[in-house]
PDB file of N, CA and C in Angstrom:
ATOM      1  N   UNK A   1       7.388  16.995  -8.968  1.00  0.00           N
ATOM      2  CA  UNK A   1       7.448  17.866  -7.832  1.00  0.00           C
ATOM      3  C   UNK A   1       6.818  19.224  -8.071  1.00  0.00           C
ATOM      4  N   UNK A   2       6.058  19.477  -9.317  1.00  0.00           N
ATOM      5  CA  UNK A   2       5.380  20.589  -9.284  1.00  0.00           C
ATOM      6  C   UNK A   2       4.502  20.887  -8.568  1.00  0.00           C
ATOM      7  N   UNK A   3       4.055  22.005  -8.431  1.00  0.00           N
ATOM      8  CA  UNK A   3       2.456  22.481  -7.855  1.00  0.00           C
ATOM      9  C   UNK A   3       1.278  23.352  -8.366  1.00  0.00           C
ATOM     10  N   UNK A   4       0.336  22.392  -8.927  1.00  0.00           N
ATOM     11  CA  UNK A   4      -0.503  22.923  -9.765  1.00  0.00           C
ATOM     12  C   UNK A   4      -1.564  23.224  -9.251  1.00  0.00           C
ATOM     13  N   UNK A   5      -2.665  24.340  -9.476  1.00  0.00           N
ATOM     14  CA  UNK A   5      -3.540  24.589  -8.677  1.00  0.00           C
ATOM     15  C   UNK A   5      -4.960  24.023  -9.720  1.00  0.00           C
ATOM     16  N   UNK A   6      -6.022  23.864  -9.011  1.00  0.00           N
ATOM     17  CA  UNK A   6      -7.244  23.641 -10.508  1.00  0.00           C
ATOM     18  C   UNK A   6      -8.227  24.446  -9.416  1.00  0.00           C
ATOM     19  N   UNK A   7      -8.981  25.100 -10.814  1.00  0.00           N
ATOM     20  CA  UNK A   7      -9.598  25.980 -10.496  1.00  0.00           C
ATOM     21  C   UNK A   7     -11.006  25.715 -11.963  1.00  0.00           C
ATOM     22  N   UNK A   8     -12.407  26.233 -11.582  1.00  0.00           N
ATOM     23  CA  UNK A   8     -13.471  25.961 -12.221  1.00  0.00           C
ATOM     24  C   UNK A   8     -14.071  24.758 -12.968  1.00  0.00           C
ATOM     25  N   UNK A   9     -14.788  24.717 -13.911  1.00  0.00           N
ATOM     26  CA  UNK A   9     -15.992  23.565 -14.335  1.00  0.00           C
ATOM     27  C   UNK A   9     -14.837  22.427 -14.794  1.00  0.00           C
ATOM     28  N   UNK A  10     -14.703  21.151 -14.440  1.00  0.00           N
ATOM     29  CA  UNK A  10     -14.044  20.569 -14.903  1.00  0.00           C
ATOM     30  C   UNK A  10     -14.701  19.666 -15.905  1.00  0.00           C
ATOM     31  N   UNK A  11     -14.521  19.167 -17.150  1.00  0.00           N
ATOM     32  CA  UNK A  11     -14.693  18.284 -18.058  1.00  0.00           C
ATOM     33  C   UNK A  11     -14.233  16.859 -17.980  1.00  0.00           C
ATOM     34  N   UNK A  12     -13.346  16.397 -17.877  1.00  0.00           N
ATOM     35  CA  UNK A  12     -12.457  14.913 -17.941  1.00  0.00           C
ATOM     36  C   UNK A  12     -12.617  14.137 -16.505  1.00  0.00           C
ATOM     37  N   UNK A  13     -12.355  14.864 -15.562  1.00  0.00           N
ATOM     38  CA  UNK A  13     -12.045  14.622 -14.045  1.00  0.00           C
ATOM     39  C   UNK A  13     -12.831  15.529 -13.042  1.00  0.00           C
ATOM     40  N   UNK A  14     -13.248  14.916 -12.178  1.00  0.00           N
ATOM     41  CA  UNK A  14     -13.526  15.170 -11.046  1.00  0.00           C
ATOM     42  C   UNK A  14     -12.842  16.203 -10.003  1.00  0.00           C
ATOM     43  N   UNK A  15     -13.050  16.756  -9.186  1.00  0.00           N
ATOM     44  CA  UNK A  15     -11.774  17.471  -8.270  1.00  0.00           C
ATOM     45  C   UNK A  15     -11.133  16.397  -7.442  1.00  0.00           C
ATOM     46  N   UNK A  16     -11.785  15.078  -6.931  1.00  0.00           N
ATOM     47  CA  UNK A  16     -10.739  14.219  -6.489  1.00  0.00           C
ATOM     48  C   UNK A  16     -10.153  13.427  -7.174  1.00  0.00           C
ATOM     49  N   UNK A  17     -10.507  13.095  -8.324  1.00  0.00           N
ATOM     50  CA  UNK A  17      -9.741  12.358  -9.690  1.00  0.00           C
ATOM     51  C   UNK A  17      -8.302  13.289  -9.970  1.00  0.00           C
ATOM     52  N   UNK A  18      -8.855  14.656 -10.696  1.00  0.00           N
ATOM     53  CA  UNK A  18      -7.955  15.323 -11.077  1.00  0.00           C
ATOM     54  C   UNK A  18      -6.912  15.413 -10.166  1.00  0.00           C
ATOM     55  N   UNK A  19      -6.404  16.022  -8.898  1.00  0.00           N
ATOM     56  CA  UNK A  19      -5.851  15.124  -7.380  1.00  0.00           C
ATOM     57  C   UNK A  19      -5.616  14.383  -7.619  1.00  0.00           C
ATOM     58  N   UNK A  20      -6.045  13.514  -7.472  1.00  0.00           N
ATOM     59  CA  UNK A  20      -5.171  12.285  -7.630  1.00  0.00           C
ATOM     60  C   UNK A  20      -4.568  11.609  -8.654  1.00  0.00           C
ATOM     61  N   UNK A  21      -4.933  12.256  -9.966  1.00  0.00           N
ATOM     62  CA  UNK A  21      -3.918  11.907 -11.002  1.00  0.00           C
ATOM     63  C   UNK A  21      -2.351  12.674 -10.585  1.00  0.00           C
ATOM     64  N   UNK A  22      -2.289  14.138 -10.757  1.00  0.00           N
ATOM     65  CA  UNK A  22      -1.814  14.911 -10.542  1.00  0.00           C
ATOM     66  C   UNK A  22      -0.854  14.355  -9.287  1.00  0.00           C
ATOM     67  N   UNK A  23      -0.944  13.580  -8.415  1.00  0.00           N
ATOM     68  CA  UNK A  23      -0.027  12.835  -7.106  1.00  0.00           C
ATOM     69  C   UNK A  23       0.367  11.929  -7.998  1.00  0.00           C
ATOM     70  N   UNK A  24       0.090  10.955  -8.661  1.00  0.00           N
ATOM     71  CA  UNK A  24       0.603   9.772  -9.411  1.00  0.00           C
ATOM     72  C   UNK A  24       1.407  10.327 -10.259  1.00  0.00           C
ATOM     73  N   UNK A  25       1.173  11.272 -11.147  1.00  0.00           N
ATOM     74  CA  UNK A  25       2.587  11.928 -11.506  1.00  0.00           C
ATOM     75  C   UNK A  25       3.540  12.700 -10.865  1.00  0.00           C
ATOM     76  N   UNK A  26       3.226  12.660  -9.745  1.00  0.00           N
ATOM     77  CA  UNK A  26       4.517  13.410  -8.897  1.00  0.00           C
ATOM     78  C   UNK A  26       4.106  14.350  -8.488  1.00  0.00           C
ATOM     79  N   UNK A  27       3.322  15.359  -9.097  1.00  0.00           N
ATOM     80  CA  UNK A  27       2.773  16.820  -8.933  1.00  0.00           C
ATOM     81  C   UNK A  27       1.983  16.520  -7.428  1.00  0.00           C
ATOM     82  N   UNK A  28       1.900  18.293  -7.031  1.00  0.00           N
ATOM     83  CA  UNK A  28       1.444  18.392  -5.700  1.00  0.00           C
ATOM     84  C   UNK A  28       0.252  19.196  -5.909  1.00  0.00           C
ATOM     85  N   UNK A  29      -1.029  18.753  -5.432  1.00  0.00           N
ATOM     86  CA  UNK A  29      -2.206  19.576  -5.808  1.00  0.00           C
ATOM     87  C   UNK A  29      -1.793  20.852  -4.758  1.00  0.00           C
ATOM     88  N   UNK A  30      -2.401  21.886  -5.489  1.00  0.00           N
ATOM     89  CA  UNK A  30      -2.372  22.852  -4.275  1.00  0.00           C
ATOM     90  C   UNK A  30      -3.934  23.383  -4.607  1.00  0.00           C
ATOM     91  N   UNK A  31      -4.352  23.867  -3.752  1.00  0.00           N
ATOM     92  CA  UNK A  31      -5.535  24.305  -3.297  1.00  0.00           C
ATOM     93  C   UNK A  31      -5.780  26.054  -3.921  1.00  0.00           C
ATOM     94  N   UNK A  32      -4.799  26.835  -3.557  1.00  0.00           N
ATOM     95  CA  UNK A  32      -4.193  28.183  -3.846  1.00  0.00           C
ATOM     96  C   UNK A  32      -3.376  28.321  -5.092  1.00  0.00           C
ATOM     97  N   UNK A  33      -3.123  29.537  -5.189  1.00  0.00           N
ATOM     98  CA  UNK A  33      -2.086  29.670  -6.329  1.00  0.00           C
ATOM     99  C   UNK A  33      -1.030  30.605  -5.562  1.00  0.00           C
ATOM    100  N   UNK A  34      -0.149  30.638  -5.797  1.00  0.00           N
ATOM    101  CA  UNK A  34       1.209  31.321  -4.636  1.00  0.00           C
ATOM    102  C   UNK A  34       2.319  31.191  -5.771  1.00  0.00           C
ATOM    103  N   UNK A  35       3.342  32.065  -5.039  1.00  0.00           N
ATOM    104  CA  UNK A  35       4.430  31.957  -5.829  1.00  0.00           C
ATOM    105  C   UNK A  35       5.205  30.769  -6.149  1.00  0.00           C
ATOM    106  N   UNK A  36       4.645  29.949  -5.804  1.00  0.00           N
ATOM    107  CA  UNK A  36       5.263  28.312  -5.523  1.00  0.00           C
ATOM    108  C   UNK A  36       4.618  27.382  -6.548  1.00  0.00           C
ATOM    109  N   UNK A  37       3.304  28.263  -6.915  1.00  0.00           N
ATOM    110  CA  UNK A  37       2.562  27.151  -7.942  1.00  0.00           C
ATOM    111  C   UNK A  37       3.260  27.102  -9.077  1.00  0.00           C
ATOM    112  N   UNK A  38       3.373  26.068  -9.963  1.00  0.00           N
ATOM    113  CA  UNK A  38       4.058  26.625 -11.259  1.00  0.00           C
ATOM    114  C   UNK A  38       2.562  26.358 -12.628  1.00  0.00           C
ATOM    115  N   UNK A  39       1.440  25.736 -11.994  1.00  0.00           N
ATOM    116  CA  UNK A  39       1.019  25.777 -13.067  1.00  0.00           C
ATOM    117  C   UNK A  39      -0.566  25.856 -12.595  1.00  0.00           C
ATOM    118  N   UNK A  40      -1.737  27.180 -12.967  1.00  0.00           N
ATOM    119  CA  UNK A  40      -3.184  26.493 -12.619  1.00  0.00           C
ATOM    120  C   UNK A  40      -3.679  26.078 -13.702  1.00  0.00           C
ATOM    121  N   UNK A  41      -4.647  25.273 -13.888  1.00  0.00           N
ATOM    122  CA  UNK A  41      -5.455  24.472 -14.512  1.00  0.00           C
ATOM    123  C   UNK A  41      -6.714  24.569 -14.089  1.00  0.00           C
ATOM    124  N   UNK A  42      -7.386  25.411 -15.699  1.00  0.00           N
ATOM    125  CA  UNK A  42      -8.871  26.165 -15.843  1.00  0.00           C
ATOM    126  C   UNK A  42      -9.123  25.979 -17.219  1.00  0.00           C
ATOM    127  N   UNK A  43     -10.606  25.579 -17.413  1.00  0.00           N
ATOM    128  CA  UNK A  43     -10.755  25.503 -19.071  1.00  0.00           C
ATOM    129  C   UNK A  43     -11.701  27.145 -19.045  1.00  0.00           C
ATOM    130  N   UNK A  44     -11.473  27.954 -18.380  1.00  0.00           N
ATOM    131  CA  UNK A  44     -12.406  29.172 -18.619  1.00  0.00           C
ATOM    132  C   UNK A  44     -10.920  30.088 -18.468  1.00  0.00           C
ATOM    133  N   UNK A  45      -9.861  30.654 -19.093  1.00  0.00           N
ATOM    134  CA  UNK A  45      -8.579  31.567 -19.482  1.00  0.00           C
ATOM    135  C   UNK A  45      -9.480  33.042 -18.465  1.00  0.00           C
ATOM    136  N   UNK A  46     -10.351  32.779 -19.205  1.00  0.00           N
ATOM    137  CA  UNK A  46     -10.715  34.786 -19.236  1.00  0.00           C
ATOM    138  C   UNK A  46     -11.551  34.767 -18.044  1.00  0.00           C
ATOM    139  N   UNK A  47     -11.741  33.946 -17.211  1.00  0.00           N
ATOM    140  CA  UNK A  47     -12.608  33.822 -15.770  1.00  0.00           C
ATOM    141  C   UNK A  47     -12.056  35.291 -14.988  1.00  0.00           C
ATOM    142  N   UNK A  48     -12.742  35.287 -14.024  1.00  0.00           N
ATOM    143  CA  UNK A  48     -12.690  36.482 -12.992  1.00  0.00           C
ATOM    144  C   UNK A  48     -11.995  35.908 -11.618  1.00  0.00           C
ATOM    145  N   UNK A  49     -12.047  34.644 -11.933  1.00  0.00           N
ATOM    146  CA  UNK A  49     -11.739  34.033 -10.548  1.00  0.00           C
ATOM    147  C   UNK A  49     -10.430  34.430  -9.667  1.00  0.00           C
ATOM    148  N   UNK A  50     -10.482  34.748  -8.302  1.00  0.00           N
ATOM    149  CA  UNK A  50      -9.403  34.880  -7.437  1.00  0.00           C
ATOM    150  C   UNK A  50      -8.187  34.179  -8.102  1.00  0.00           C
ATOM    151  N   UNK A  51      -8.037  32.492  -8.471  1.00  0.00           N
ATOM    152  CA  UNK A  51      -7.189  31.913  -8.948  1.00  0.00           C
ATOM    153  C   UNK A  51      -6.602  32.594 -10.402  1.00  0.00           C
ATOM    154  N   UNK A  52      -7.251  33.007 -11.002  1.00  0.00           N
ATOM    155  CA  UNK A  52      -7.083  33.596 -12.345  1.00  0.00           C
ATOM    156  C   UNK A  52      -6.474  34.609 -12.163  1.00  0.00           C
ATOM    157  N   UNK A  53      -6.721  35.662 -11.275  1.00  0.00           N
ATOM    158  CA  UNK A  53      -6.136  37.087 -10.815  1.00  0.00           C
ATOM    159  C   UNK A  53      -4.853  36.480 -10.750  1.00  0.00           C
ATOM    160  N   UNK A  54      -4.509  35.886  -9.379  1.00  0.00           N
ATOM    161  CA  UNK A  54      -3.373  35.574  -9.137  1.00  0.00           C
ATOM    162  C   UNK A  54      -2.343  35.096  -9.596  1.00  0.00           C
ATOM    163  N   UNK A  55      -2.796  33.888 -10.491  1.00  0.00           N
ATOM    164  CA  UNK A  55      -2.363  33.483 -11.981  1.00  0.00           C
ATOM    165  C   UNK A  55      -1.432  34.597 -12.461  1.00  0.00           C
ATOM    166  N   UNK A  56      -2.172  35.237 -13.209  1.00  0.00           N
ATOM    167  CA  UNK A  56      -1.488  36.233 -13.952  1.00  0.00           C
ATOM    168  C   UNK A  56      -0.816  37.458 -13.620  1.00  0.00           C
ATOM    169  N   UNK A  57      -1.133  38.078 -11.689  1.00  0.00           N
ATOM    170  CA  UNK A  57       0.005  38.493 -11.089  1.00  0.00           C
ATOM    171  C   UNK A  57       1.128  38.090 -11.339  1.00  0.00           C
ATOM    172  N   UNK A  58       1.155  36.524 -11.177  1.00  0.00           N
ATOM    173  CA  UNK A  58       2.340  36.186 -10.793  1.00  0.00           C
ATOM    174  C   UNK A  58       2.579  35.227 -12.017  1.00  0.00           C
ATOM    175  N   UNK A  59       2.257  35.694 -13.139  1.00  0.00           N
ATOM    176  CA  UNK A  59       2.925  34.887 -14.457  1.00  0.00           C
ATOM    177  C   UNK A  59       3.135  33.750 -14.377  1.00  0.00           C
ATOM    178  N   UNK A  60       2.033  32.928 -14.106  1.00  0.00           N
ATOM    179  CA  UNK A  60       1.916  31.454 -14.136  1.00  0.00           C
ATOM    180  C   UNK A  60       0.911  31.335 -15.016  1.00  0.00           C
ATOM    181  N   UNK A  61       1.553  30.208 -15.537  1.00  0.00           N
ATOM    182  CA  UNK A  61       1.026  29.590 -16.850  1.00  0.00           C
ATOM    183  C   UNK A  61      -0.129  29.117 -16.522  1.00  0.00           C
ATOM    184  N   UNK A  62      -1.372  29.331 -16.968  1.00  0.00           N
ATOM    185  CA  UNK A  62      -2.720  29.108 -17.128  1.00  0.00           C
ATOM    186  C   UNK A  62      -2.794  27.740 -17.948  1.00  0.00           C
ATOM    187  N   UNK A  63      -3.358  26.825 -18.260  1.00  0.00           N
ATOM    188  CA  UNK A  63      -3.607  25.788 -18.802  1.00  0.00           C
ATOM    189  C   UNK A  63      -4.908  24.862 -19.151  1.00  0.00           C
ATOM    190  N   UNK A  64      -5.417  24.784 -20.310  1.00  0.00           N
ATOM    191  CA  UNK A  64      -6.659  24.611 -19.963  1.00  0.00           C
ATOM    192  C   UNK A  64      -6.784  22.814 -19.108  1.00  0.00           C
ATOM    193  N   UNK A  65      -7.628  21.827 -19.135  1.00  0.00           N
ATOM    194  CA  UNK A  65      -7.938  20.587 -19.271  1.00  0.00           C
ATOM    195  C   UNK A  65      -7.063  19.443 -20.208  1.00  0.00           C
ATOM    196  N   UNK A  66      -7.287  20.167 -21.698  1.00  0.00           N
ATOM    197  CA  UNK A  66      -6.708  19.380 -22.557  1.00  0.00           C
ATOM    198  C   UNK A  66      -5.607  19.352 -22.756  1.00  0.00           C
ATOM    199  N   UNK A  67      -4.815  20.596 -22.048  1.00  0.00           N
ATOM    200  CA  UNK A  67      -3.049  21.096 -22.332  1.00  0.00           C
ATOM    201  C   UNK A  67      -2.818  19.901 -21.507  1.00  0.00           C
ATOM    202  N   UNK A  68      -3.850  19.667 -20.457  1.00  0.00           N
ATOM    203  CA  UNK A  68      -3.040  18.754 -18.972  1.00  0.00           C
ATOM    204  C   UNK A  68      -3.536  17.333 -19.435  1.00  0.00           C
ATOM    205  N   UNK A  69      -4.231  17.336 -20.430  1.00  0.00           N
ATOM    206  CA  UNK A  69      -4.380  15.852 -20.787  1.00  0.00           C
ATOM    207  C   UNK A  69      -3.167  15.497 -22.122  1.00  0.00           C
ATOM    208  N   UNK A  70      -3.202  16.133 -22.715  1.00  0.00           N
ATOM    209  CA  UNK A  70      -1.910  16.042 -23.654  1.00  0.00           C
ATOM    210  C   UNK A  70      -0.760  16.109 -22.715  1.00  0.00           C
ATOM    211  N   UNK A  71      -0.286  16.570 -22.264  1.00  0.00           N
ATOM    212  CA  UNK A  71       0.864  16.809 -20.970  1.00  0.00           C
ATOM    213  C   UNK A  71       1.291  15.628 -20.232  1.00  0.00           C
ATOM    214  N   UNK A  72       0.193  15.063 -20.380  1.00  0.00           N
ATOM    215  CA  UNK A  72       0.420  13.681 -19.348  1.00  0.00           C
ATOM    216  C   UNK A  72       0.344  12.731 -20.365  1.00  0.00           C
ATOM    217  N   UNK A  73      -0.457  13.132 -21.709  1.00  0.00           N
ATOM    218  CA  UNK A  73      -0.282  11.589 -22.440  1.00  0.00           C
ATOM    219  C   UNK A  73       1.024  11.531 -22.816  1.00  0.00           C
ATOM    220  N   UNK A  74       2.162  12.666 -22.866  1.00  0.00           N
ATOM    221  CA  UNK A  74       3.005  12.504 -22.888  1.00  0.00           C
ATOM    222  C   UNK A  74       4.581  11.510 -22.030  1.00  0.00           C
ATOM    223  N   UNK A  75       3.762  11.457 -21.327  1.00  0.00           N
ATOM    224  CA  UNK A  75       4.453  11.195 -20.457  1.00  0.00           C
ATOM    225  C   UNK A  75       4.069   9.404 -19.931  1.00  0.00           C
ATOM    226  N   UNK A  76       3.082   9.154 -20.593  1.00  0.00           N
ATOM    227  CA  UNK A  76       3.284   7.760 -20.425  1.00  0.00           C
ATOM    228  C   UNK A  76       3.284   6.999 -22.046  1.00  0.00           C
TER     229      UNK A  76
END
């Protein structure tokens, strides 16, 4: 039931792959980052991006690609 946002160049997945993994585990893509997101997912930390700002307004955990591929190999 989380809500993770993805944001920049992706490596592993696609933007509709990554989506749709992210639903198969339960998680809710979000588009934005808001006080509701609990997690974005960016392999660039130090980006400039709107998502990145907001990110770190609001002390949400940044994550790169591989945190979210370890994360999930966990889990199956």
């Amino acid at each position: 039931g989380k809500s993770i946002a993805v944001t920049g160049k992706l490596h592993h997945f696609t933007r509709d792959s990554i989506n749709a993994k992210l639903e198969s585990l339960g998680a809710k893509p979000a588009s934005g980052v808001t006080a509701k997101t609990h997690y974005l997912i960016n392999n660039d930390a130090t980006s400039n991006s709107s998502k990145n700002k907001k990110a770190n307004e609001l002390n949400i955990p940044i994550i790169t690609e591989e945190d979210f591929l370890k994360i999930e190999n966990l889990k199956t």
